[in-house]
N, C-alpha and C. Protein backbone atom coordinates (compact mmCIF):
# COMPACT_ATOMS: atom_id res chain seq x y z
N UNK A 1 67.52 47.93 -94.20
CA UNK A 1 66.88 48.03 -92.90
C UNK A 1 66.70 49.49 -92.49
N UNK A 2 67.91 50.34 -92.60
CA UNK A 2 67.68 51.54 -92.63
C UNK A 2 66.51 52.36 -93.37
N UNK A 3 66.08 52.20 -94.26
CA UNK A 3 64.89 52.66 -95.01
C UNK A 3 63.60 51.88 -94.71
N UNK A 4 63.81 51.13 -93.90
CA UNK A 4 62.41 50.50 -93.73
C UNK A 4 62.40 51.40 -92.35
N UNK A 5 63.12 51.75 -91.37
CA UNK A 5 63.10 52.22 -90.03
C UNK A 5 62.74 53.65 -90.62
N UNK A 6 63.25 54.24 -91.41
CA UNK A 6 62.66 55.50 -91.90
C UNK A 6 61.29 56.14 -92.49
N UNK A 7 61.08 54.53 -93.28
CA UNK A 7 59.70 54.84 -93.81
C UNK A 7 58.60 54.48 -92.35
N UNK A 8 59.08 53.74 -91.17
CA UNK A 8 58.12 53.56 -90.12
C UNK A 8 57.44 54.59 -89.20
N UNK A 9 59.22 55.32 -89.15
CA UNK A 9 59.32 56.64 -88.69
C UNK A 9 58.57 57.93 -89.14
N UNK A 10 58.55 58.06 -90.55
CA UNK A 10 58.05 58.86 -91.40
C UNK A 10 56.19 58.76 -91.25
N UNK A 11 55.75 57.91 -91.48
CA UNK A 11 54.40 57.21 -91.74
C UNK A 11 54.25 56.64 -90.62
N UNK A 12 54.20 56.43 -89.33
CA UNK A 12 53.86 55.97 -87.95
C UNK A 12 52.44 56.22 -87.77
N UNK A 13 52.21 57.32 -87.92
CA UNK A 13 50.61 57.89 -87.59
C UNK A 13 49.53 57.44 -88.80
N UNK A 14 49.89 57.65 -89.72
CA UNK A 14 48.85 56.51 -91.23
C UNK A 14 49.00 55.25 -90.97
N UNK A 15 50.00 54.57 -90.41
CA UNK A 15 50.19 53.35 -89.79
C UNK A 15 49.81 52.68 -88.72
N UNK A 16 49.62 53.51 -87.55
CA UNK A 16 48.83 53.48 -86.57
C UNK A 16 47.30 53.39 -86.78
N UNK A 17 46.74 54.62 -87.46
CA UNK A 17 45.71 54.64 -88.01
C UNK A 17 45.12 53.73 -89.11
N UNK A 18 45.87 53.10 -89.62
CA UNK A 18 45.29 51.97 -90.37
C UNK A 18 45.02 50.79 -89.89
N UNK A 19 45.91 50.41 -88.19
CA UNK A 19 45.86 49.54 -87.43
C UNK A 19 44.20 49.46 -86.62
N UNK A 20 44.19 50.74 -86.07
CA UNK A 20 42.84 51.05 -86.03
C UNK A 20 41.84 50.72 -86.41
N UNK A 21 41.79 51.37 -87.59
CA UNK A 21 40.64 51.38 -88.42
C UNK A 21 40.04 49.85 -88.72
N UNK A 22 41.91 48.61 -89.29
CA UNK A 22 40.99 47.67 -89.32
C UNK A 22 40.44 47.15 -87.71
N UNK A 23 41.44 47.12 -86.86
CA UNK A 23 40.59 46.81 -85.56
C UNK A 23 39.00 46.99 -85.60
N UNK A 24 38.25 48.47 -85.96
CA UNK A 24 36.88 48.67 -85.50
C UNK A 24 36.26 48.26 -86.87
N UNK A 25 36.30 47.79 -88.04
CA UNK A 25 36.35 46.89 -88.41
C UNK A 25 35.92 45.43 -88.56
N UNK A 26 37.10 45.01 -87.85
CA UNK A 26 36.77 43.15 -87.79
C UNK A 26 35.95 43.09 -86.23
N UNK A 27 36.31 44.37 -85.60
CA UNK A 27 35.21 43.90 -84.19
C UNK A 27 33.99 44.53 -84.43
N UNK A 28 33.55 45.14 -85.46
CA UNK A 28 32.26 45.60 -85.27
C UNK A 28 31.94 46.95 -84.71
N UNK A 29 33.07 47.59 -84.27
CA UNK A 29 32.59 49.09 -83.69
C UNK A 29 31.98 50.00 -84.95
N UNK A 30 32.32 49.18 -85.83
CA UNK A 30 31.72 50.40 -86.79
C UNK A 30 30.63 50.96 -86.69
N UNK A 31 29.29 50.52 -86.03
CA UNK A 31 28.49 50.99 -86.08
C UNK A 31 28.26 52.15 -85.04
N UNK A 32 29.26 51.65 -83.72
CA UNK A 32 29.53 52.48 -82.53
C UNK A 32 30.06 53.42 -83.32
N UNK A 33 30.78 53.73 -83.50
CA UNK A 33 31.61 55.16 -84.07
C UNK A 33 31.20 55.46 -85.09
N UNK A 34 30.79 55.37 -85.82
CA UNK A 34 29.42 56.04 -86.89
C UNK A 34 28.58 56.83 -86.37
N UNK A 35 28.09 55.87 -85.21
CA UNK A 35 26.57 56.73 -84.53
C UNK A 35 27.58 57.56 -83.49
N UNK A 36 28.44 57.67 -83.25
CA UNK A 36 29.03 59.10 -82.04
C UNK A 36 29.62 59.73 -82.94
N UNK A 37 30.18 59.54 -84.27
CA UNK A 37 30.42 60.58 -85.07
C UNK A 37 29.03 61.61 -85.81
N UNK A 38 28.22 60.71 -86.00
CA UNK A 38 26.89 61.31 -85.81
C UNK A 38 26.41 62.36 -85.33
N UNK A 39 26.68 61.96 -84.26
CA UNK A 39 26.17 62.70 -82.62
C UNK A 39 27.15 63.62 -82.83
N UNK A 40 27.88 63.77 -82.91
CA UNK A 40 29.25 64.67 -82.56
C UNK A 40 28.74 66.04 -83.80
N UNK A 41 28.61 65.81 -84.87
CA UNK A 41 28.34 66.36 -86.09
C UNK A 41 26.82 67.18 -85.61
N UNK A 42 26.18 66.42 -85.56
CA UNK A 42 24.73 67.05 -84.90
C UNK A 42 24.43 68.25 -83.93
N UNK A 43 25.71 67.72 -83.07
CA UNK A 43 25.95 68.58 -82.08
C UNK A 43 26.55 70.03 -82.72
N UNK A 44 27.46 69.75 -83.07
CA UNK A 44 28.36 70.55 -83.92
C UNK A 44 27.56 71.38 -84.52
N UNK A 45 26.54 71.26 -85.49
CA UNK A 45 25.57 71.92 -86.42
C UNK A 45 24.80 72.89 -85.64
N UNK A 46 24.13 71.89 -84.29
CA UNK A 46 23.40 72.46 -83.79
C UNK A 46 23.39 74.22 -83.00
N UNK A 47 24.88 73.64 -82.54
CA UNK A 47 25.69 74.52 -81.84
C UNK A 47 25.90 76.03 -82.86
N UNK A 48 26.40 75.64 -83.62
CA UNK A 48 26.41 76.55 -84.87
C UNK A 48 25.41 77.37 -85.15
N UNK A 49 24.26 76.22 -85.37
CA UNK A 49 23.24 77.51 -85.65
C UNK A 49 22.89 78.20 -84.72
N UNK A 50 22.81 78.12 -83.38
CA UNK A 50 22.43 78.57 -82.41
C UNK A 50 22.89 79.68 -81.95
N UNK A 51 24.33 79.86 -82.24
CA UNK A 51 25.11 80.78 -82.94
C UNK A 51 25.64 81.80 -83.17
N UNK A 52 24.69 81.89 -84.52
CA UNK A 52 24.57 82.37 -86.17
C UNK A 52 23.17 82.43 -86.49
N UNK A 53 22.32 82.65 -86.05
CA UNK A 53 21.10 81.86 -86.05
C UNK A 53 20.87 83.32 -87.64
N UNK A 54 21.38 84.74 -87.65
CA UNK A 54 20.76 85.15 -88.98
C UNK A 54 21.83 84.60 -90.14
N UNK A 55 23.10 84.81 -90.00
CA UNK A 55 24.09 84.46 -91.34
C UNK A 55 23.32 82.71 -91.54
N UNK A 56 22.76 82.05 -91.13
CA UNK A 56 22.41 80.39 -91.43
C UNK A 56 20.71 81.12 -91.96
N UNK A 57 20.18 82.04 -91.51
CA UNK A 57 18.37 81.89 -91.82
C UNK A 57 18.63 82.83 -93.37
N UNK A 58 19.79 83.85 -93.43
CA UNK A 58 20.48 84.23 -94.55
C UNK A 58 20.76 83.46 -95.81
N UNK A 59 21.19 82.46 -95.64
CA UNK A 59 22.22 81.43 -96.94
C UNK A 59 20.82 80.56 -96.74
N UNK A 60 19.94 80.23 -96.12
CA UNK A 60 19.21 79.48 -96.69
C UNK A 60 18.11 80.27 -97.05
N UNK A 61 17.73 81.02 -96.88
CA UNK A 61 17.26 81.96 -97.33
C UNK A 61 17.15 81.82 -99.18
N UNK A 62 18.91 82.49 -99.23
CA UNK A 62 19.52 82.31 -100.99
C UNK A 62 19.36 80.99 -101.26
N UNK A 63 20.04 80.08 -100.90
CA UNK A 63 19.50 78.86 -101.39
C UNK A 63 17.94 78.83 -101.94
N UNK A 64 17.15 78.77 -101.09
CA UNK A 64 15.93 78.43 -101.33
C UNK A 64 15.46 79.18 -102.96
N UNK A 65 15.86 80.43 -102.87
CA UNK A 65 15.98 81.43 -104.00
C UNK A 65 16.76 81.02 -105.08
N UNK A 66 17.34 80.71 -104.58
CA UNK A 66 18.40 79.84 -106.16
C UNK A 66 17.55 78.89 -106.93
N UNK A 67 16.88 78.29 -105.92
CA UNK A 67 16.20 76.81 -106.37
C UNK A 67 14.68 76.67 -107.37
């Protein structure tokens, strides 16, 4: 019993999080939290370049040159 209270203790948060995950899951949020992780990422990028706007017109720049 002692090692099971340890391993709960230890792993609580992967455990939690797996509780989760199946929750959105079997109810269907998946598609909800897909599309705001989406959004979130988009944002994120956007923000970035906005920025950085030469180190990003830079690397694609090389990219394009690589290609």
């Amino acid at each position: 019993m002692k090692d099971l209270k340890g391993f709960i203790h230890e792993y609580r948060g992967a455990i939690i999080g797996g509780i989760i995950s199946i929750v959105i899951l079997c109810t269907g949020l998946l598609k909800l939290v897909l599309g705001l992780l989406v959004l979130a990422v988009g944002v994120f990028l956007g923000n970035y370049v906005q920025q950085n706007k030469y180190e990003v017109k830079q690397k694609l720049l090389d990219f394009i040159n690589k290609i």
